[in-house]
PDB file of N, CA and C in Angstrom:
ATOM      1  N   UNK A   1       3.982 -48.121 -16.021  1.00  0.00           N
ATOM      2  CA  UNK A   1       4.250 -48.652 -14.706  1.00  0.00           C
ATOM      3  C   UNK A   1       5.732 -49.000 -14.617  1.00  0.00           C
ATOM      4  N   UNK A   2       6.454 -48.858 -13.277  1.00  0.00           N
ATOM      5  CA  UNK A   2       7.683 -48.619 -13.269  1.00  0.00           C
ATOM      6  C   UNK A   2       7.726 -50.462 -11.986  1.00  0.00           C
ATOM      7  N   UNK A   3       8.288 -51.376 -13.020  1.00  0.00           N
ATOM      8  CA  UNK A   3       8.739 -52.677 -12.095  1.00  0.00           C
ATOM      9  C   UNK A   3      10.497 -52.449 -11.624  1.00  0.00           C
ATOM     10  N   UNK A   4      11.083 -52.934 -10.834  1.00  0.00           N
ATOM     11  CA  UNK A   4      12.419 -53.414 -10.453  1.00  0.00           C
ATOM     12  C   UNK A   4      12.600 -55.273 -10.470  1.00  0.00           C
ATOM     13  N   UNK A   5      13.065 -55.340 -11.310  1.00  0.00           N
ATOM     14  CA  UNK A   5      13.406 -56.937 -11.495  1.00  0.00           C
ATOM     15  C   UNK A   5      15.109 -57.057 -11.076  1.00  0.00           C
ATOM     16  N   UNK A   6      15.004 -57.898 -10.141  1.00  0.00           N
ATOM     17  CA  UNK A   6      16.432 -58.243 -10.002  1.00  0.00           C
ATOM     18  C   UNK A   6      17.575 -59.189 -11.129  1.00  0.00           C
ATOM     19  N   UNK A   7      18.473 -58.701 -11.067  1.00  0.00           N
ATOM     20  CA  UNK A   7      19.281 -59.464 -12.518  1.00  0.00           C
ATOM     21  C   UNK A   7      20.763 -59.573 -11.999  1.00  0.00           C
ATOM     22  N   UNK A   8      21.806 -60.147 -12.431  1.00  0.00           N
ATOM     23  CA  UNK A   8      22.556 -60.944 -12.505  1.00  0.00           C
ATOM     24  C   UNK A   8      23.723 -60.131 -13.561  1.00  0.00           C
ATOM     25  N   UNK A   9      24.925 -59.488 -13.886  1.00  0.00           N
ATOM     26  CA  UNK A   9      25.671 -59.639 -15.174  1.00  0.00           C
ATOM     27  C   UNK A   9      27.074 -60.216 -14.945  1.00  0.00           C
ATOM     28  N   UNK A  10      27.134 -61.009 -16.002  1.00  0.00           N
ATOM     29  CA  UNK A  10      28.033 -61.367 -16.320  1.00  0.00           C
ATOM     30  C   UNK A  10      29.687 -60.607 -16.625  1.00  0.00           C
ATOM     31  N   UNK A  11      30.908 -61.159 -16.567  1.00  0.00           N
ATOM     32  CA  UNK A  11      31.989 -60.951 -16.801  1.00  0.00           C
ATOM     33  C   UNK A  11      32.103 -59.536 -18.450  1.00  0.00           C
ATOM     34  N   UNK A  12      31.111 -60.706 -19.335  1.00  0.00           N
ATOM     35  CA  UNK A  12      31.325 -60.043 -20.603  1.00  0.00           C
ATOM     36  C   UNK A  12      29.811 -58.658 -20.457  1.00  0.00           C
ATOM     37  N   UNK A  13      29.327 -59.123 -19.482  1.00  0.00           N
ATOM     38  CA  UNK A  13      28.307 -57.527 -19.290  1.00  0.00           C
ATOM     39  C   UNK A  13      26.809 -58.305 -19.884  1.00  0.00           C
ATOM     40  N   UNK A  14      26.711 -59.571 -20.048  1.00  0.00           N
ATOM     41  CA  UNK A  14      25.516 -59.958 -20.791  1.00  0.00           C
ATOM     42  C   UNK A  14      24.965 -59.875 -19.000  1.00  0.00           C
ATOM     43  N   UNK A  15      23.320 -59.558 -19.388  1.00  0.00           N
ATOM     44  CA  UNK A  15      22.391 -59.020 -17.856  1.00  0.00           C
ATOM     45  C   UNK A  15      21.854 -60.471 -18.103  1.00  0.00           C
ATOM     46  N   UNK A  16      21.310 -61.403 -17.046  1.00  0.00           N
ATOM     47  CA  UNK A  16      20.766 -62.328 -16.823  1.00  0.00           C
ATOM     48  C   UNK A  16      19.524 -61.566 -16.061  1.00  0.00           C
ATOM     49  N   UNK A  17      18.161 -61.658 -16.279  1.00  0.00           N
ATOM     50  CA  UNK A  17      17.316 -61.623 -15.518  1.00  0.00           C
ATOM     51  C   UNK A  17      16.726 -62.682 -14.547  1.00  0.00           C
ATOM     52  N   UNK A  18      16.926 -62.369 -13.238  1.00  0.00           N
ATOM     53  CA  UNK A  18      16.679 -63.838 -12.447  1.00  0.00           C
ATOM     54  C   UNK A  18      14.627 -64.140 -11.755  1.00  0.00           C
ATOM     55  N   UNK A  19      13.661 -62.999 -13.247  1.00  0.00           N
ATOM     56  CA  UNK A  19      12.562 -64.263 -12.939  1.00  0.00           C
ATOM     57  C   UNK A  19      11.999 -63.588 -14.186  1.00  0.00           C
ATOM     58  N   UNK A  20      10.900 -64.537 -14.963  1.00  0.00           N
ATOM     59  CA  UNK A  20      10.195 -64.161 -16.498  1.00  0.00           C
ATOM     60  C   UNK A  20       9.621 -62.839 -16.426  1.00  0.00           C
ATOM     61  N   UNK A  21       9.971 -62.413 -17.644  1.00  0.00           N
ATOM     62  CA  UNK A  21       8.865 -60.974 -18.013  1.00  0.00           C
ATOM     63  C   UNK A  21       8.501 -60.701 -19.544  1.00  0.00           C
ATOM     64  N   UNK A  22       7.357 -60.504 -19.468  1.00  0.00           N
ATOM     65  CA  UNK A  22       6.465 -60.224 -20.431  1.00  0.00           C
ATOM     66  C   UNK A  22       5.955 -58.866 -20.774  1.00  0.00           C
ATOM     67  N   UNK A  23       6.283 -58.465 -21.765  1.00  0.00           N
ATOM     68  CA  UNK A  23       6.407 -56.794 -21.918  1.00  0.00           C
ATOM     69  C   UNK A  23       5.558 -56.484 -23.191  1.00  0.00           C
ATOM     70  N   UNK A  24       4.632 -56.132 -23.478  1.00  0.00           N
ATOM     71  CA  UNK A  24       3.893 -55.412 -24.705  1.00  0.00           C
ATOM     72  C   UNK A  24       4.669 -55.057 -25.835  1.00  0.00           C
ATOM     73  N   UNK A  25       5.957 -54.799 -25.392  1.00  0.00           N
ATOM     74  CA  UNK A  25       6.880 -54.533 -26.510  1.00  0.00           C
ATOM     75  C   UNK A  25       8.613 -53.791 -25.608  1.00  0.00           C
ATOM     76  N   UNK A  26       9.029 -52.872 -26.571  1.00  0.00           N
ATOM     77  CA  UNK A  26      10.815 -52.741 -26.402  1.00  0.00           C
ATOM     78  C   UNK A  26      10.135 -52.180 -25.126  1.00  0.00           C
ATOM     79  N   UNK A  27      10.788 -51.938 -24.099  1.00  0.00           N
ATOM     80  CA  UNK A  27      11.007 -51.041 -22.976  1.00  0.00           C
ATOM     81  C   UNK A  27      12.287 -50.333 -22.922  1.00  0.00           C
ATOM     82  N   UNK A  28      12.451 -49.340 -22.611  1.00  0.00           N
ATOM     83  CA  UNK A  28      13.771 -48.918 -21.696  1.00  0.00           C
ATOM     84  C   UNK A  28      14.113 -49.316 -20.226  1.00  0.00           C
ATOM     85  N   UNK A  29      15.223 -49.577 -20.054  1.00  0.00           N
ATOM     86  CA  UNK A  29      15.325 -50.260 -18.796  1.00  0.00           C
ATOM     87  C   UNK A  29      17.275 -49.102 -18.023  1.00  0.00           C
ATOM     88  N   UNK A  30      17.065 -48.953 -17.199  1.00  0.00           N
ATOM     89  CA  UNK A  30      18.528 -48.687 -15.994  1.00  0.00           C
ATOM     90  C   UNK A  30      18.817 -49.988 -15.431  1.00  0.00           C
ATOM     91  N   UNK A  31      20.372 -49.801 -15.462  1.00  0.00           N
ATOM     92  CA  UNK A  31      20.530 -50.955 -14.988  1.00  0.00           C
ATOM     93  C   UNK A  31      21.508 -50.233 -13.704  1.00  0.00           C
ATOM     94  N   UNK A  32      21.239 -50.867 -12.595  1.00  0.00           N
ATOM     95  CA  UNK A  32      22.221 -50.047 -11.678  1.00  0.00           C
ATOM     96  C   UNK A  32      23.125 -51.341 -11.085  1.00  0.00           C
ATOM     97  N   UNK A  33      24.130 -51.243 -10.848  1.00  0.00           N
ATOM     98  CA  UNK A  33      25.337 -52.427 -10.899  1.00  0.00           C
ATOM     99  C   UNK A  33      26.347 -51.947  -9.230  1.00  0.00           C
ATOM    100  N   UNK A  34      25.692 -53.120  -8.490  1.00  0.00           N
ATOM    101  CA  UNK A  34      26.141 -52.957  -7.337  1.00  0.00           C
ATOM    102  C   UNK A  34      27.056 -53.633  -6.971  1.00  0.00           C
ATOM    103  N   UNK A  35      28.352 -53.267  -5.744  1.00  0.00           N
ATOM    104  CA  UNK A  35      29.571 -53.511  -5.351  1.00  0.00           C
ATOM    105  C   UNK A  35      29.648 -55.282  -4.950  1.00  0.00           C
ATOM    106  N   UNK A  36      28.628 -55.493  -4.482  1.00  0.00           N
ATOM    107  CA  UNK A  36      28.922 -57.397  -3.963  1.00  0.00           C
ATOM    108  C   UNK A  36      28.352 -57.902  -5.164  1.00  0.00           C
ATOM    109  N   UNK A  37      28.943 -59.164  -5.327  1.00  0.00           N
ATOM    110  CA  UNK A  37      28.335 -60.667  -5.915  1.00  0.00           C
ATOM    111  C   UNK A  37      27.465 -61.281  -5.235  1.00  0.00           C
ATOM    112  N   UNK A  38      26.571 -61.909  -6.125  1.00  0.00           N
ATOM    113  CA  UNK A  38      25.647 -63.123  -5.322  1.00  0.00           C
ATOM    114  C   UNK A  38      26.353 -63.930  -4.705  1.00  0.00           C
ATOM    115  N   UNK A  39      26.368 -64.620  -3.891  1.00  0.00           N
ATOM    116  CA  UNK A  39      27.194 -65.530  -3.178  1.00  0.00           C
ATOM    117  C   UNK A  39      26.481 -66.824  -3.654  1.00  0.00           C
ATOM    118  N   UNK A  40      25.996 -67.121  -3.727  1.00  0.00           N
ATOM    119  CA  UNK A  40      24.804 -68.259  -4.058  1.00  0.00           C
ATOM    120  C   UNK A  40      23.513 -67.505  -5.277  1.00  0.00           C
ATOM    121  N   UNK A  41      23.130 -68.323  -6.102  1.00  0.00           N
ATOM    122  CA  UNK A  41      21.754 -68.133  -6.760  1.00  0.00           C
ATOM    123  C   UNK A  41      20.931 -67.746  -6.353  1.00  0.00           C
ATOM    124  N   UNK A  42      20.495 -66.478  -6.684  1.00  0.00           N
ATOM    125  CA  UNK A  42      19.473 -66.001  -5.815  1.00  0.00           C
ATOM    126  C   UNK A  42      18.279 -67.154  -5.986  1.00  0.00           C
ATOM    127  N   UNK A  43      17.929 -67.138  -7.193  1.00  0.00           N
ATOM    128  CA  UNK A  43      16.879 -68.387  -6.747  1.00  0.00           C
ATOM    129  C   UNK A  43      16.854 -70.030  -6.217  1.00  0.00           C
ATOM    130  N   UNK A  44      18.169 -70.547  -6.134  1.00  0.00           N
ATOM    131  CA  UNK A  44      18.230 -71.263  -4.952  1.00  0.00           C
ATOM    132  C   UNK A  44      17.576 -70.789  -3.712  1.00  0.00           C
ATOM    133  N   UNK A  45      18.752 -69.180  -3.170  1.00  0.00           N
ATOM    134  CA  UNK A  45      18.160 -68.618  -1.659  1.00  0.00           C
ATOM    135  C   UNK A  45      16.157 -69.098  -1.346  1.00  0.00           C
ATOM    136  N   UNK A  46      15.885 -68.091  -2.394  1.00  0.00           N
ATOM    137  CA  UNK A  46      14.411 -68.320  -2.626  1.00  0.00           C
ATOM    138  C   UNK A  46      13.932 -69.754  -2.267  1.00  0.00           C
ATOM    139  N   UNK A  47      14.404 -70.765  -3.114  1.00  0.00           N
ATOM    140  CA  UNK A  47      13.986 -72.088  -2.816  1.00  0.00           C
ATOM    141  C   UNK A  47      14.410 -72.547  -1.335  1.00  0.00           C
ATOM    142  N   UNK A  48      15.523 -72.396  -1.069  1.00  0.00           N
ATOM    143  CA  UNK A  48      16.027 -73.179   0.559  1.00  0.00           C
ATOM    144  C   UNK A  48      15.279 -72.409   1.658  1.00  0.00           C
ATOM    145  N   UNK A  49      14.908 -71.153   1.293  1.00  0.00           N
ATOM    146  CA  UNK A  49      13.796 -70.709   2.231  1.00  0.00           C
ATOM    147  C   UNK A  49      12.400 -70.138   1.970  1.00  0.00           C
ATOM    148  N   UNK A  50      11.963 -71.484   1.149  1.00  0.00           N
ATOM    149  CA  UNK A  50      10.850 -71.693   0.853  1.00  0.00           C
ATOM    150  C   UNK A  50       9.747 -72.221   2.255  1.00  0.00           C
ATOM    151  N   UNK A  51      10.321 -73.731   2.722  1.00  0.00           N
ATOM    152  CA  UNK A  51       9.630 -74.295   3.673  1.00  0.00           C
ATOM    153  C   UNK A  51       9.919 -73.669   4.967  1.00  0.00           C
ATOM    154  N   UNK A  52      10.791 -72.456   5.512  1.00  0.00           N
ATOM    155  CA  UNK A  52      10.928 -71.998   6.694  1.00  0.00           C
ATOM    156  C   UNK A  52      10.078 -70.680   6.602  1.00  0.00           C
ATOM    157  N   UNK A  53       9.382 -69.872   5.570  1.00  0.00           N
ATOM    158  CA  UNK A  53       9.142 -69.171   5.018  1.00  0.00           C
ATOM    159  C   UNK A  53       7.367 -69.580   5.199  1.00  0.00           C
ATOM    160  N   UNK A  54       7.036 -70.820   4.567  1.00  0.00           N
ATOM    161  CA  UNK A  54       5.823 -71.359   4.970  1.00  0.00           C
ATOM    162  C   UNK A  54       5.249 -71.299   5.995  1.00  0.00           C
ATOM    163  N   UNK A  55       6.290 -72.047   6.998  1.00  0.00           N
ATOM    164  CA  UNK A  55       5.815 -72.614   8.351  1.00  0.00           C
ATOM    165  C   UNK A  55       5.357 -71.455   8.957  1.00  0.00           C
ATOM    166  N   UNK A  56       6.198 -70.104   8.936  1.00  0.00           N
ATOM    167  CA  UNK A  56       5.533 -68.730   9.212  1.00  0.00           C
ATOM    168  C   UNK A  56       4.452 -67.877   8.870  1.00  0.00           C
ATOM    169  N   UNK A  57       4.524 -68.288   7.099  1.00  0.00           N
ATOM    170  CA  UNK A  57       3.156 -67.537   6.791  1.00  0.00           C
ATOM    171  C   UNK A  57       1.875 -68.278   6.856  1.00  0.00           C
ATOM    172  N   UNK A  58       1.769 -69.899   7.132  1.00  0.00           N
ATOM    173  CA  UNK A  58       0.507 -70.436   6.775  1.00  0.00           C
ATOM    174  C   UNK A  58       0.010 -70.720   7.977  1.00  0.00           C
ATOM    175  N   UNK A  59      -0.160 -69.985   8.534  1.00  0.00           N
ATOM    176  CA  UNK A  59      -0.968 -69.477  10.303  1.00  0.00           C
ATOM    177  C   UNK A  59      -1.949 -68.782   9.970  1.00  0.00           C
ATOM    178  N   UNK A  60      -2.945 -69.290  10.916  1.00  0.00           N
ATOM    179  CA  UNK A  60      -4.165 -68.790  11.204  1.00  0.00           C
ATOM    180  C   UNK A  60      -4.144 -67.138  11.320  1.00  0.00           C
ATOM    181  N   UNK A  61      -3.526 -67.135  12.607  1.00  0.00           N
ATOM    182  CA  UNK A  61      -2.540 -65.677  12.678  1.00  0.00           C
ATOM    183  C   UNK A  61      -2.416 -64.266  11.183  1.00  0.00           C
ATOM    184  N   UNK A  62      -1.655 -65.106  10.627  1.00  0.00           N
ATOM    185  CA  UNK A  62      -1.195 -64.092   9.309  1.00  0.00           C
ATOM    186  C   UNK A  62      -2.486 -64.821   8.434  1.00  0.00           C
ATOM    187  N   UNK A  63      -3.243 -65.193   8.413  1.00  0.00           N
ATOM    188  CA  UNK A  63      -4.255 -64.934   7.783  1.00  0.00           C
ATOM    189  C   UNK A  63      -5.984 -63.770   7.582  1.00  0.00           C
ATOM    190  N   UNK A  64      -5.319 -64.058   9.180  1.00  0.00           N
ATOM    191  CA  UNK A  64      -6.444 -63.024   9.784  1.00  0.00           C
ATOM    192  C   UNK A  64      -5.861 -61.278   9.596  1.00  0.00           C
ATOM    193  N   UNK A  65      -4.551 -61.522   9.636  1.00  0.00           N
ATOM    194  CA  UNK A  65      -3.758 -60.470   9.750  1.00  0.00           C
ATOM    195  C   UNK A  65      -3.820 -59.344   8.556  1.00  0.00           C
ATOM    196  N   UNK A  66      -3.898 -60.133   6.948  1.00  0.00           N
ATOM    197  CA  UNK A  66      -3.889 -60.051   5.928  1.00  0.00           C
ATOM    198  C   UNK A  66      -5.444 -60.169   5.465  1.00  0.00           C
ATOM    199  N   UNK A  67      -6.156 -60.541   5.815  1.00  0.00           N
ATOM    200  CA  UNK A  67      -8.023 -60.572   5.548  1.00  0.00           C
ATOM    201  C   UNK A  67      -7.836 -59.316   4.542  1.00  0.00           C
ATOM    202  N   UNK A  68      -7.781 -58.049   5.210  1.00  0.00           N
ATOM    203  CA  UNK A  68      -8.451 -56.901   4.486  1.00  0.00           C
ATOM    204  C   UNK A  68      -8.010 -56.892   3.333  1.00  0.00           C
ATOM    205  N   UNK A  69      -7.143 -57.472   2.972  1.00  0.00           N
ATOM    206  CA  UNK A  69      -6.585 -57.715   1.218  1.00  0.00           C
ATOM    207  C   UNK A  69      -6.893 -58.200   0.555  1.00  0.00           C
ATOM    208  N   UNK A  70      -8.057 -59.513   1.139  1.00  0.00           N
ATOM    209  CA  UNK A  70      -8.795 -60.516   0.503  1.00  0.00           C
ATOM    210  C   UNK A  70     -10.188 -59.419   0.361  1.00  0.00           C
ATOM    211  N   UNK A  71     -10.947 -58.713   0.688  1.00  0.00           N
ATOM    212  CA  UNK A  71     -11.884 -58.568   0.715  1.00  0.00           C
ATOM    213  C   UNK A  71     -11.788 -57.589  -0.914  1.00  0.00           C
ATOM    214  N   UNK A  72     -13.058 -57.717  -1.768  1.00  0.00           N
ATOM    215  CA  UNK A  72     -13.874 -57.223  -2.470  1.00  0.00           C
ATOM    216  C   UNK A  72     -14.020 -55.432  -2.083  1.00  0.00           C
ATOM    217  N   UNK A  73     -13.339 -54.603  -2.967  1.00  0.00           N
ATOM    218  CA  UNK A  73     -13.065 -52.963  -2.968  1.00  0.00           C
ATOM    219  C   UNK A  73     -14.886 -52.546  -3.754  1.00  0.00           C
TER     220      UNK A  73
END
């Protein structure tokens, strides 16, 4: 199975991965290294739009919306 984890490198090239992973063993991994900087922590971002993020998804609305995902295949 093929994941994309977002990561972080440093000056000296060390990769920061910015959330846990658990792997059966070595993997091979690409790393592709794009033109902007984070401006902020990505997981700050995550956190400061945590509760505006809520207020949208915890509706009746997007619950009903999303049902067929809950149901038993």
């Amino acid at each position: 199975m093929i994941r994309t984890l977002e990561a972080v490198i440093d000056r000296a090239g060390n990769v920061r991965l910015l959330e846990p992973v658990q792997l059966p063993g070595s993997r091979r991994a690409f790393v592709m290294i794009l033109d902007d900087s984070p401006s902020i922590d990505l997981h700050d971002a995550a956190i400061l739009s945590e509760k505006a993020l809520a207020e949208d998804w915890d509706r009746p609305e997007e619950d009903a919306a999303w049902s067929h995902l809950q149901q038993p295949r």
